[in-house]
PDB file of N, CA and C in Angstrom:
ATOM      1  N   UNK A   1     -58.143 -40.792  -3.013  1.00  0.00           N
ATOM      2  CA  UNK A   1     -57.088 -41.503  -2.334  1.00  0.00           C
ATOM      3  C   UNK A   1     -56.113 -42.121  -3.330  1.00  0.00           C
ATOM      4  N   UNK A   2     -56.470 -42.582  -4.303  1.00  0.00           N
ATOM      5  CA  UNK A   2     -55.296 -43.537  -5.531  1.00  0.00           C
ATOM      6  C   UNK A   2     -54.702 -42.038  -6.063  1.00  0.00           C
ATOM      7  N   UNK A   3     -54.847 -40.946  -6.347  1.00  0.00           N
ATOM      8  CA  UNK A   3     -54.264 -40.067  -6.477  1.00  0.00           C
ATOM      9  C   UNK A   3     -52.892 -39.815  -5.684  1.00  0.00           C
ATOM     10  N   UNK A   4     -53.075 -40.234  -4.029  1.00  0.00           N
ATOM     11  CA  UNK A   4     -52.343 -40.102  -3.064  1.00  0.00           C
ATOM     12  C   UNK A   4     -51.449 -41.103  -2.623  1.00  0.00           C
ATOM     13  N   UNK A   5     -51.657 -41.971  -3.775  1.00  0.00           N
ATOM     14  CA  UNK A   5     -51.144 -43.614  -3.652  1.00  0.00           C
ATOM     15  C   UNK A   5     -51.718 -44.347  -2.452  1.00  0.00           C
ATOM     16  N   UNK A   6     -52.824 -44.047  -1.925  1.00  0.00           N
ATOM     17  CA  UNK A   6     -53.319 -44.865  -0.576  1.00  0.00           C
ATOM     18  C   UNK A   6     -54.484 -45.281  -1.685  1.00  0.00           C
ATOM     19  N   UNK A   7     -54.532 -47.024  -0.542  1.00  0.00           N
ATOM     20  CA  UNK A   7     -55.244 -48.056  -0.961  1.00  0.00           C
ATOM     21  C   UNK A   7     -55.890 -47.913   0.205  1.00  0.00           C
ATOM     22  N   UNK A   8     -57.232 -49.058   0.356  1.00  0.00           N
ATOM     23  CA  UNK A   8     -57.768 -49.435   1.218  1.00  0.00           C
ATOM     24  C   UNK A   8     -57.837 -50.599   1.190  1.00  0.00           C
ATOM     25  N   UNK A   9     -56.886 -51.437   2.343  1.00  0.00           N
ATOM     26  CA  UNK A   9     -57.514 -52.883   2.095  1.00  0.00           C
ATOM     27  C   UNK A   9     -57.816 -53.932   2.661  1.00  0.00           C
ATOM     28  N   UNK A  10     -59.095 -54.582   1.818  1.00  0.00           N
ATOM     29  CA  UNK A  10     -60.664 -54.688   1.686  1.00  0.00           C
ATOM     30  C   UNK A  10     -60.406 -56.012   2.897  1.00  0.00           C
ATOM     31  N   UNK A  11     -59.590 -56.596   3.366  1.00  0.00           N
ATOM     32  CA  UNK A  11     -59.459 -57.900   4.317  1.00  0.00           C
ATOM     33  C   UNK A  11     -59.160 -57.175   5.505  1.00  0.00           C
ATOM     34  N   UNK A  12     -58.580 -55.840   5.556  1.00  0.00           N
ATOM     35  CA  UNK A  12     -58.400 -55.068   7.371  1.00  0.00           C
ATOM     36  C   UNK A  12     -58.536 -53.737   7.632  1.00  0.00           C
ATOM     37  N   UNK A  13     -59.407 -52.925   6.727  1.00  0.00           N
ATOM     38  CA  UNK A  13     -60.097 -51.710   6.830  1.00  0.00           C
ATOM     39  C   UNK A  13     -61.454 -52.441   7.447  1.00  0.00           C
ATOM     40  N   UNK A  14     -61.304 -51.454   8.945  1.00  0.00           N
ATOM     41  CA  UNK A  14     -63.131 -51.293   9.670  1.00  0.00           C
ATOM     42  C   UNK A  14     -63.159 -50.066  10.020  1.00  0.00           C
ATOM     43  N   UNK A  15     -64.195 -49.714  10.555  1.00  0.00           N
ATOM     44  CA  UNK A  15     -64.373 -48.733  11.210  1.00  0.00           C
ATOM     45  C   UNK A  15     -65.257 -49.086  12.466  1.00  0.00           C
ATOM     46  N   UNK A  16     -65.330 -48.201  13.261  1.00  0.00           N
ATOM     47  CA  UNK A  16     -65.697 -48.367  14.912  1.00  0.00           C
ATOM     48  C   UNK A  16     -66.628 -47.003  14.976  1.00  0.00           C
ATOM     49  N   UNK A  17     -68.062 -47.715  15.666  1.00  0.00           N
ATOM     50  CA  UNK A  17     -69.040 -46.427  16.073  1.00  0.00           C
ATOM     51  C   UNK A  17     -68.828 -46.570  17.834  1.00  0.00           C
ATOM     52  N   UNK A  18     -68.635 -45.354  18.175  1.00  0.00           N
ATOM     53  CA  UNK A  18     -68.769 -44.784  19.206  1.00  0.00           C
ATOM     54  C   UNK A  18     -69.788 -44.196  19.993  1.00  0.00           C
ATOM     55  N   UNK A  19     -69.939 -44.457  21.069  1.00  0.00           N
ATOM     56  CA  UNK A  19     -71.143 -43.753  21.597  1.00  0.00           C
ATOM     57  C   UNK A  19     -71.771 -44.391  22.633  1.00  0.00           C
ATOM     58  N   UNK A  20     -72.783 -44.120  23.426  1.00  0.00           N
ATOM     59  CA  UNK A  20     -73.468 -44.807  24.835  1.00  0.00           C
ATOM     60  C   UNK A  20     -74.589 -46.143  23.726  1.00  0.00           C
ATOM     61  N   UNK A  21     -75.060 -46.547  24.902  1.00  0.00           N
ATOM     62  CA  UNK A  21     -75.721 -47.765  24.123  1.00  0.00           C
ATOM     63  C   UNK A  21     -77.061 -47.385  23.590  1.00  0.00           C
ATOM     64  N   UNK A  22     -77.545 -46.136  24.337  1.00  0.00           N
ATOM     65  CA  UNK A  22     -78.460 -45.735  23.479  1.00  0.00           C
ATOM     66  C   UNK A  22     -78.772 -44.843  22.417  1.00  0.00           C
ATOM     67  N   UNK A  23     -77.453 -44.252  21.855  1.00  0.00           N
ATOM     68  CA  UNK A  23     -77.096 -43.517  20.868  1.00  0.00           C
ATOM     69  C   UNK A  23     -76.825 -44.572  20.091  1.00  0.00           C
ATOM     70  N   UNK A  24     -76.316 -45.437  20.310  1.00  0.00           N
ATOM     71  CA  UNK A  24     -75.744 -46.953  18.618  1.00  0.00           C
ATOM     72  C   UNK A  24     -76.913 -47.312  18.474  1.00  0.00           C
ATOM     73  N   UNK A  25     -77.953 -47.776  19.502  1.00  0.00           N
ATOM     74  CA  UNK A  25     -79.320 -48.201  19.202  1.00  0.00           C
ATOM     75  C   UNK A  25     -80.086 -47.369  18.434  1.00  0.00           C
ATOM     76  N   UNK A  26     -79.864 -46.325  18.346  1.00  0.00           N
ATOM     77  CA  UNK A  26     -80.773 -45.488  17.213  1.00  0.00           C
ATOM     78  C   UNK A  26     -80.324 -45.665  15.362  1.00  0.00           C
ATOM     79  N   UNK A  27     -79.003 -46.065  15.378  1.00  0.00           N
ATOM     80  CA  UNK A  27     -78.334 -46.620  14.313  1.00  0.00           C
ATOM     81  C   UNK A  27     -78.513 -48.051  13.921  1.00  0.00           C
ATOM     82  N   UNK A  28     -78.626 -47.953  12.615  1.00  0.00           N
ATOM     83  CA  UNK A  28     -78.908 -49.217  11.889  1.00  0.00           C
ATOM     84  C   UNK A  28     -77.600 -49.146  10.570  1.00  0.00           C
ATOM     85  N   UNK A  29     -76.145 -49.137  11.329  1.00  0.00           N
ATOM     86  CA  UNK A  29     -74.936 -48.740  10.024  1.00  0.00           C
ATOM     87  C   UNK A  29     -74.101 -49.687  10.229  1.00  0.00           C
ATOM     88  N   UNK A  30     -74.080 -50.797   9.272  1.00  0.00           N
ATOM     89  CA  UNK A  30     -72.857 -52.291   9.596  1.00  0.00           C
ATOM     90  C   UNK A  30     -72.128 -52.179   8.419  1.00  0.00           C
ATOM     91  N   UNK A  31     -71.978 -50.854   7.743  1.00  0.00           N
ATOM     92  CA  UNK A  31     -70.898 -50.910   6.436  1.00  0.00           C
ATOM     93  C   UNK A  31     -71.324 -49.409   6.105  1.00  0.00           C
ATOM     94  N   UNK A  32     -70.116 -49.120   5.249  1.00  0.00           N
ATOM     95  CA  UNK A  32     -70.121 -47.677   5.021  1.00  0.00           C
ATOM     96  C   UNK A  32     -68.647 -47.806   3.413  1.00  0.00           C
ATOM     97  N   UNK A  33     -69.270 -46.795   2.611  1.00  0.00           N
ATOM     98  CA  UNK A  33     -68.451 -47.239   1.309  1.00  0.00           C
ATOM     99  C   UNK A  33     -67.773 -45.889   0.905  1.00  0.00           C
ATOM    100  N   UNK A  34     -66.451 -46.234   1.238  1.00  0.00           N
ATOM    101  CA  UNK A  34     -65.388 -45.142   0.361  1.00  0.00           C
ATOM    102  C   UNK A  34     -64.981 -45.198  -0.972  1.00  0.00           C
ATOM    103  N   UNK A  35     -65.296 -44.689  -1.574  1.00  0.00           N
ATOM    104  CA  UNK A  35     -64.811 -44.686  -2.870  1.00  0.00           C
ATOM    105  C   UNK A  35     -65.566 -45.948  -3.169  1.00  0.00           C
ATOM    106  N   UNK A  36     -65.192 -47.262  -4.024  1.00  0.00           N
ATOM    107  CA  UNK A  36     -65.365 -48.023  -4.420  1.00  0.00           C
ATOM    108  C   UNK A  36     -65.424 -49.286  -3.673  1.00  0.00           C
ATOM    109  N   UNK A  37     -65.067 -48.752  -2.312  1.00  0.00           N
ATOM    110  CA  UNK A  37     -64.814 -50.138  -1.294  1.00  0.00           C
ATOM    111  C   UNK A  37     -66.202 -49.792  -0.260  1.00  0.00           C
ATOM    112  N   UNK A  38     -66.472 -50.914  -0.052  1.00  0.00           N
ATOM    113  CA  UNK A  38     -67.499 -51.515   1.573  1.00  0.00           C
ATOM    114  C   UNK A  38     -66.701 -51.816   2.691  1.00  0.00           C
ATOM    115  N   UNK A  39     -66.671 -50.685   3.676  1.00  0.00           N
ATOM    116  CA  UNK A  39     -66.236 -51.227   5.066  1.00  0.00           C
ATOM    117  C   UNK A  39     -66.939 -51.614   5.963  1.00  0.00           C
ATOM    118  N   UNK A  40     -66.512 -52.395   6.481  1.00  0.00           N
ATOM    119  CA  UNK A  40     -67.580 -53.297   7.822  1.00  0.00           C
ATOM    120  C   UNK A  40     -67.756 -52.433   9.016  1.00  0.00           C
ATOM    121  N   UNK A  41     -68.354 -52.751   9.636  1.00  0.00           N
ATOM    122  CA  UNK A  41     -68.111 -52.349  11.281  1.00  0.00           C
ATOM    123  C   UNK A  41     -67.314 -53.311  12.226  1.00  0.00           C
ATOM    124  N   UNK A  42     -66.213 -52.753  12.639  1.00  0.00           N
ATOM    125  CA  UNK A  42     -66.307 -53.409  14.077  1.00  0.00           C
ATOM    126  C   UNK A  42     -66.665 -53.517  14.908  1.00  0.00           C
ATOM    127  N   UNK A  43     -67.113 -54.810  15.953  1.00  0.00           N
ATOM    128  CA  UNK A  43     -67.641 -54.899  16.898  1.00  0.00           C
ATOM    129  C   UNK A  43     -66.538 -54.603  18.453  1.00  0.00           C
ATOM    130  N   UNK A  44     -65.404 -54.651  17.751  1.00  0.00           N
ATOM    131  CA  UNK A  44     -64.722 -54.346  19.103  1.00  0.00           C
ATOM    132  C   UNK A  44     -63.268 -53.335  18.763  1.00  0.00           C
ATOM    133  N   UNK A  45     -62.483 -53.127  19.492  1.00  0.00           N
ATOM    134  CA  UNK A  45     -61.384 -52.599  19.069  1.00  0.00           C
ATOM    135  C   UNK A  45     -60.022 -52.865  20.328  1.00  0.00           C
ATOM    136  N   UNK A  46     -58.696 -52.978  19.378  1.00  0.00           N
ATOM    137  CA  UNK A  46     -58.065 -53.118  20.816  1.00  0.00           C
ATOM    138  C   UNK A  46     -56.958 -52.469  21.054  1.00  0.00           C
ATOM    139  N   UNK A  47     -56.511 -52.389  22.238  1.00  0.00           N
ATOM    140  CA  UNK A  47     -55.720 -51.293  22.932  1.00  0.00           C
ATOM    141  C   UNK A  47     -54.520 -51.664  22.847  1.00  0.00           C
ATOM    142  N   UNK A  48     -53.779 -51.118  21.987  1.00  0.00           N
ATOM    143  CA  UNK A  48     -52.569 -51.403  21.459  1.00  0.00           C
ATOM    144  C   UNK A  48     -51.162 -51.009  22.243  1.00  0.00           C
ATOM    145  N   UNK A  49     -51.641 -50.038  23.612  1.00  0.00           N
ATOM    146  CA  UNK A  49     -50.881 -49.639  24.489  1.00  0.00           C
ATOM    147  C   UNK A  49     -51.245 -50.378  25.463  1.00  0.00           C
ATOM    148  N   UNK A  50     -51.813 -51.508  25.405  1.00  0.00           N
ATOM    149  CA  UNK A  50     -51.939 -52.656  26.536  1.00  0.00           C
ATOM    150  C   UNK A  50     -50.684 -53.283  27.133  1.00  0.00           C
ATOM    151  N   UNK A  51     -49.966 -54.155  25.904  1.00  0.00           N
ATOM    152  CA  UNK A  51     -49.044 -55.156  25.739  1.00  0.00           C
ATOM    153  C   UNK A  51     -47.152 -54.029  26.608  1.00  0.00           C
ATOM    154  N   UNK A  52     -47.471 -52.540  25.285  1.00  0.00           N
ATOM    155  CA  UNK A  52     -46.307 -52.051  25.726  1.00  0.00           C
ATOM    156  C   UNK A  52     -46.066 -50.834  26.336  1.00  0.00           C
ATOM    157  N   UNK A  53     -44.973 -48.845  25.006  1.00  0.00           N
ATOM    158  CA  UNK A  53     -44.371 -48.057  25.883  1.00  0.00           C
ATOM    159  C   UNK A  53     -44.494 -46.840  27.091  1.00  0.00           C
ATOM    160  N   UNK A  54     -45.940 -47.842  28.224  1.00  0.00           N
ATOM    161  CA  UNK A  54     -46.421 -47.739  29.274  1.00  0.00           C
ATOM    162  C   UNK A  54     -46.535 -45.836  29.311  1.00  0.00           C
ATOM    163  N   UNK A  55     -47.480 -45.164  28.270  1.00  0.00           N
ATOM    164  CA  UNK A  55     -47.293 -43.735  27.591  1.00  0.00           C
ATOM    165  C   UNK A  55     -47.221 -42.654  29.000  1.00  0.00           C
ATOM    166  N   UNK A  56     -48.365 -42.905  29.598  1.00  0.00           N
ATOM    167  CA  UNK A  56     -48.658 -41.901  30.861  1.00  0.00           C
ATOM    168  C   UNK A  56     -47.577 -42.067  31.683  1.00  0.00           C
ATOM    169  N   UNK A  57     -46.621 -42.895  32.275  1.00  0.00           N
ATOM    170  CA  UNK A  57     -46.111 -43.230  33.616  1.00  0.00           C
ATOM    171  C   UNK A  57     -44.527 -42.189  32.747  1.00  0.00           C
ATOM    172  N   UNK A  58     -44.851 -42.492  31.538  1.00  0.00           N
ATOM    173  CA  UNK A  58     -43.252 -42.414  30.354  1.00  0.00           C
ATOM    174  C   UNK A  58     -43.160 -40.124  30.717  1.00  0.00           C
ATOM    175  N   UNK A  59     -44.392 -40.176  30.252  1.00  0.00           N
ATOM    176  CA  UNK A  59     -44.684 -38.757  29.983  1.00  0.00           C
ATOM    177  C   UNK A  59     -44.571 -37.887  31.524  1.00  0.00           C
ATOM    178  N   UNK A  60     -45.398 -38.609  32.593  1.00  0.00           N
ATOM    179  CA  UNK A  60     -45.038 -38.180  34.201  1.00  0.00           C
ATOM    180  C   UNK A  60     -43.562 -38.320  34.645  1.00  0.00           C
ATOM    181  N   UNK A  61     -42.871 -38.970  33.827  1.00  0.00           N
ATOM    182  CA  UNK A  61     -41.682 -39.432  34.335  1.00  0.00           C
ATOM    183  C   UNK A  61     -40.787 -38.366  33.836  1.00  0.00           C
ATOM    184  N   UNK A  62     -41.037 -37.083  32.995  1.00  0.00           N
ATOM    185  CA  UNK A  62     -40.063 -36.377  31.827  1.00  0.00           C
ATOM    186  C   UNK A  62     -40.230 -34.975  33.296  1.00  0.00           C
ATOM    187  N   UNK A  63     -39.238 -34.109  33.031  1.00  0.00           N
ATOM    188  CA  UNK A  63     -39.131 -32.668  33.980  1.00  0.00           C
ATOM    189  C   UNK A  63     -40.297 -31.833  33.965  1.00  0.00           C
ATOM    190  N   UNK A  64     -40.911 -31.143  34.617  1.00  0.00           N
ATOM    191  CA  UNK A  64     -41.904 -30.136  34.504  1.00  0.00           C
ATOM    192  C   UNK A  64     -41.821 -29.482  32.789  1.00  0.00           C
ATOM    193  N   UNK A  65     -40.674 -28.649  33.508  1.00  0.00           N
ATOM    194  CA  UNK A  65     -40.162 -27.963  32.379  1.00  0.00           C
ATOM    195  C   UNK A  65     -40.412 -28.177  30.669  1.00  0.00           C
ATOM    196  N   UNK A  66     -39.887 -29.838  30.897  1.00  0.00           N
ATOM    197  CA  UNK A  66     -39.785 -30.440  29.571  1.00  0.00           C
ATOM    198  C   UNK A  66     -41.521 -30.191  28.991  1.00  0.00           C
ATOM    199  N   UNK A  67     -42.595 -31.070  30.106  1.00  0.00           N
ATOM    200  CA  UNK A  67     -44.231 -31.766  29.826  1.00  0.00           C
ATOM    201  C   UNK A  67     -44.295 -29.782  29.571  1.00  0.00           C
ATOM    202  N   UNK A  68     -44.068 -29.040  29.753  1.00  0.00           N
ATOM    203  CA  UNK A  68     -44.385 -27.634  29.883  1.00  0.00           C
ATOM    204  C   UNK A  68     -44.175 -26.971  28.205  1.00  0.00           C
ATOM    205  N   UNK A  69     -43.534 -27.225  27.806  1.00  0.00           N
ATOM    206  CA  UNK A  69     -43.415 -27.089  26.394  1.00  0.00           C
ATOM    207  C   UNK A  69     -44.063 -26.375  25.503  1.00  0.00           C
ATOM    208  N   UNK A  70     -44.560 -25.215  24.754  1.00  0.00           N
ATOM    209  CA  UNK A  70     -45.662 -24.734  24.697  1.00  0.00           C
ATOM    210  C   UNK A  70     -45.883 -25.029  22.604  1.00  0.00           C
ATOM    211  N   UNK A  71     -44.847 -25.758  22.812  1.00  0.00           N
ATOM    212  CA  UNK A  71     -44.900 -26.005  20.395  1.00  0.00           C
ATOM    213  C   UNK A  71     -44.051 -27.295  20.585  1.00  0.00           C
ATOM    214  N   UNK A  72     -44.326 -28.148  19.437  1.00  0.00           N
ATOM    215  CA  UNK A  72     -43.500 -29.773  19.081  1.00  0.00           C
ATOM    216  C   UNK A  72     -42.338 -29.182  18.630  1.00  0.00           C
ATOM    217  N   UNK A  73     -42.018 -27.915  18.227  1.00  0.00           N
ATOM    218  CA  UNK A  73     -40.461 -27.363  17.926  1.00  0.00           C
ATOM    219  C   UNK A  73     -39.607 -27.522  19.650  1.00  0.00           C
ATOM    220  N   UNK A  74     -39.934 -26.932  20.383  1.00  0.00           N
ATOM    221  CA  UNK A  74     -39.702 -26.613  21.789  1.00  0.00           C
ATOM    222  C   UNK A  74     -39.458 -27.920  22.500  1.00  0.00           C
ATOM    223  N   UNK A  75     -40.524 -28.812  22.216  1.00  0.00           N
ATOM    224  CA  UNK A  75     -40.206 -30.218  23.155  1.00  0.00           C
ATOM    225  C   UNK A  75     -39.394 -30.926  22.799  1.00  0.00           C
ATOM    226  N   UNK A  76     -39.298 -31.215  21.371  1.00  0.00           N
ATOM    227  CA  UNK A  76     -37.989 -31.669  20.556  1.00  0.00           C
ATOM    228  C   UNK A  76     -36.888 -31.578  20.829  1.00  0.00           C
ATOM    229  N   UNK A  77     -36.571 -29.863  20.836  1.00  0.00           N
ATOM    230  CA  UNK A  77     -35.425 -29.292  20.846  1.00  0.00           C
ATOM    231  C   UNK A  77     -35.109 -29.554  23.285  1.00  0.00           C
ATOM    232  N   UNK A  78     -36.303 -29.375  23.634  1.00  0.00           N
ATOM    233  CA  UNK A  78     -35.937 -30.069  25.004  1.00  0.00           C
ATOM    234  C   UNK A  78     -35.702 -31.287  25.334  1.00  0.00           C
ATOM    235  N   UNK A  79     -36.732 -31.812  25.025  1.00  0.00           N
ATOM    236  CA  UNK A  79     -36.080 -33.865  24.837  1.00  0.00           C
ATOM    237  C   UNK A  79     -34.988 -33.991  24.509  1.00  0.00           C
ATOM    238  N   UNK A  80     -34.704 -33.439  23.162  1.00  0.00           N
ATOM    239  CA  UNK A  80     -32.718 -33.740  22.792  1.00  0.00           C
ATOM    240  C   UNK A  80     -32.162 -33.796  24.303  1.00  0.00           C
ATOM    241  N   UNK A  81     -32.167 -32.112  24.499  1.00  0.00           N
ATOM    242  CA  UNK A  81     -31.148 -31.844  25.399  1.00  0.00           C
ATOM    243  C   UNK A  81     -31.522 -32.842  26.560  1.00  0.00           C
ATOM    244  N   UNK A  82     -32.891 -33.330  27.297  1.00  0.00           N
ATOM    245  CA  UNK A  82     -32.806 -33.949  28.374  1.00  0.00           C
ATOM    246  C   UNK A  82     -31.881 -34.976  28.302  1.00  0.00           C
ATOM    247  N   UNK A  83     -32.539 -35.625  27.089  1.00  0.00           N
ATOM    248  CA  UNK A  83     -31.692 -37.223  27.036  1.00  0.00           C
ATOM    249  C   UNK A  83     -30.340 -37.422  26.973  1.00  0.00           C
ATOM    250  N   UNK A  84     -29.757 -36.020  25.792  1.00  0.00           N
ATOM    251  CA  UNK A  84     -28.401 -36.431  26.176  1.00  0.00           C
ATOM    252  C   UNK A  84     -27.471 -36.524  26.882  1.00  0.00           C
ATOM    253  N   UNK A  85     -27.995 -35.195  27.786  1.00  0.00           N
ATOM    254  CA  UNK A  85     -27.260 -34.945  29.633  1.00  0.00           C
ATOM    255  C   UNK A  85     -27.887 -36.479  30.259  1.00  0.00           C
ATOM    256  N   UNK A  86     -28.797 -36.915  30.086  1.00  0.00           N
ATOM    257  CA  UNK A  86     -28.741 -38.136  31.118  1.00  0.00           C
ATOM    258  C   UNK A  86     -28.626 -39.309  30.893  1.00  0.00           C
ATOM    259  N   UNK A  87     -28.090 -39.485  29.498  1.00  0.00           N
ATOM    260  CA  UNK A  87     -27.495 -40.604  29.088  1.00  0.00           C
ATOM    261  C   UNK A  87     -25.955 -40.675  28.460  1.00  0.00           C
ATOM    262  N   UNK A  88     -25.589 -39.673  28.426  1.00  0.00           N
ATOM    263  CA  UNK A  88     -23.839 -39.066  27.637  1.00  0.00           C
ATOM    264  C   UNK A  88     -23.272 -38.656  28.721  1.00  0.00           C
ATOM    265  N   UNK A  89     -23.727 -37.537  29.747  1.00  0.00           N
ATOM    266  CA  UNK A  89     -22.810 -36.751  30.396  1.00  0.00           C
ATOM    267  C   UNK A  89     -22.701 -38.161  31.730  1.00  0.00           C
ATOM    268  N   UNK A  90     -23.591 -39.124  31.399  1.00  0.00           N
ATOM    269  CA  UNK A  90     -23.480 -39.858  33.249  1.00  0.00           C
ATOM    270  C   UNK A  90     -22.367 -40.849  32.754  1.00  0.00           C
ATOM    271  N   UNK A  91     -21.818 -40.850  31.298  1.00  0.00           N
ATOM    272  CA  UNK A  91     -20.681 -42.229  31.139  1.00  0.00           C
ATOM    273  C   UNK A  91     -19.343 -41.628  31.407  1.00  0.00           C
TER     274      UNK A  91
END
Protein backbone atom coordinates (compact mmCIF):
# COMPACT_ATOMS: atom_id res chain seq x y z
CA UNK A 1 0.00 0.00 0.00
CA UNK A 2 2.87 2.95 0.78
CA UNK A 3 4.00 2.02 -2.67
CA UNK A 4 0.45 3.26 -3.76
CA UNK A 5 0.66 6.24 -1.48
CA UNK A 6 -2.32 4.77 0.70
CA UNK A 7 -2.03 4.95 4.43
CA UNK A 8 -4.09 3.36 6.92
CA UNK A 9 -5.25 5.35 9.65
CA UNK A 10 -4.73 3.76 12.89
CA UNK A 11 -7.70 6.22 14.86
CA UNK A 12 -10.59 5.22 11.85
CA UNK A 13 -9.66 2.04 9.99
CA UNK A 14 -12.20 -1.02 11.25
CA UNK A 15 -13.43 -3.62 9.77
CA UNK A 16 -16.97 -5.33 10.11
CA UNK A 17 -17.70 -9.29 10.31
CA UNK A 18 -20.71 -10.31 8.72
CA UNK A 19 -22.81 -13.11 9.12
CA UNK A 20 -25.92 -14.83 11.21
CA UNK A 21 -25.26 -15.01 14.93
CA UNK A 22 -24.24 -18.32 14.76
CA UNK A 23 -21.58 -18.11 12.21
CA UNK A 24 -19.73 -14.86 14.38
CA UNK A 25 -20.11 -17.22 17.38
CA UNK A 26 -17.81 -19.68 15.95
CA UNK A 27 -15.21 -16.72 15.62
CA UNK A 28 -12.96 -15.51 18.15
CA UNK A 29 -11.39 -12.26 15.60
CA UNK A 30 -11.41 -8.55 17.44
CA UNK A 31 -8.33 -7.33 15.27
CA UNK A 32 -6.73 -8.28 12.17
CA UNK A 33 -3.14 -6.72 10.96
CA UNK A 34 -2.29 -5.22 7.55
CA UNK A 35 0.91 -4.63 6.92
CA UNK A 36 2.24 -3.10 10.04
CA UNK A 37 -1.08 -1.83 11.44
CA UNK A 38 -3.82 -3.63 14.01
CA UNK A 39 -7.37 -3.13 13.00
CA UNK A 40 -10.16 -3.42 15.41
CA UNK A 41 -13.48 -4.76 14.84
CA UNK A 42 -16.49 -3.00 14.67
CA UNK A 43 -19.30 -3.61 16.59
CA UNK A 44 -21.68 -1.72 14.48
CA UNK A 45 -21.78 0.10 11.19
CA UNK A 46 -23.83 2.95 9.76
CA UNK A 47 -25.98 3.67 6.90
CA UNK A 48 -24.78 6.51 5.29
CA UNK A 49 -27.79 6.62 2.83
CA UNK A 50 -29.98 7.16 5.89
CA UNK A 51 -29.61 11.01 6.40
CA UNK A 52 -29.58 11.60 2.30
CA UNK A 53 -29.58 11.01 -2.10
CA UNK A 54 -32.76 8.76 -1.31
CA UNK A 55 -30.71 6.04 -4.14
CA UNK A 56 -33.70 3.55 -4.99
CA UNK A 57 -36.75 6.08 -5.33
CA UNK A 58 -33.68 8.38 -7.52
CA UNK A 59 -32.91 5.23 -9.78
CA UNK A 60 -37.02 4.16 -10.15
CA UNK A 61 -37.53 7.61 -10.95
CA UNK A 62 -34.93 7.57 -14.34
CA UNK A 63 -36.85 6.09 -18.00
CA UNK A 64 -36.95 2.35 -18.60
CA UNK A 65 -34.81 2.85 -21.33
CA UNK A 66 -32.25 4.82 -19.41
CA UNK A 67 -32.24 1.82 -15.86
CA UNK A 68 -31.96 -0.57 -19.23
CA UNK A 69 -28.53 0.33 -20.14
CA UNK A 70 -26.48 -2.63 -20.84
CA UNK A 71 -22.37 -0.83 -20.11
CA UNK A 72 -21.47 2.53 -17.71
CA UNK A 73 -20.38 3.87 -21.37
CA UNK A 74 -24.22 3.67 -22.49
CA UNK A 75 -25.82 5.06 -19.23
CA UNK A 76 -23.53 7.98 -19.18
CA UNK A 77 -23.84 8.79 -22.58
CA UNK A 78 -27.99 8.32 -21.74
CA UNK A 79 -28.11 10.29 -18.49
CA UNK A 80 -26.34 13.24 -20.40
CA UNK A 81 -28.91 13.23 -22.90
CA UNK A 82 -31.90 12.67 -20.29
CA UNK A 83 -30.92 15.52 -18.14
CA UNK A 84 -30.27 17.92 -20.60
CA UNK A 85 -33.68 17.68 -22.54
CA UNK A 86 -35.28 18.02 -19.09
CA UNK A 87 -33.56 20.63 -17.67
CA UNK A 88 -32.29 22.99 -20.94
CA UNK A 89 -34.94 22.28 -23.49
CA UNK A 90 -37.96 23.10 -20.59
CA UNK A 91 -36.28 26.95 -20.10
Amino acid sequence: MIQDRLMINDDKTEFLLLGTRQQLDKLDLRSITVGNNRISRSPCVKNLLSRCLQAPKLWNGLPVELRQATSPSSFKSRLKTYLFKKYFYSL
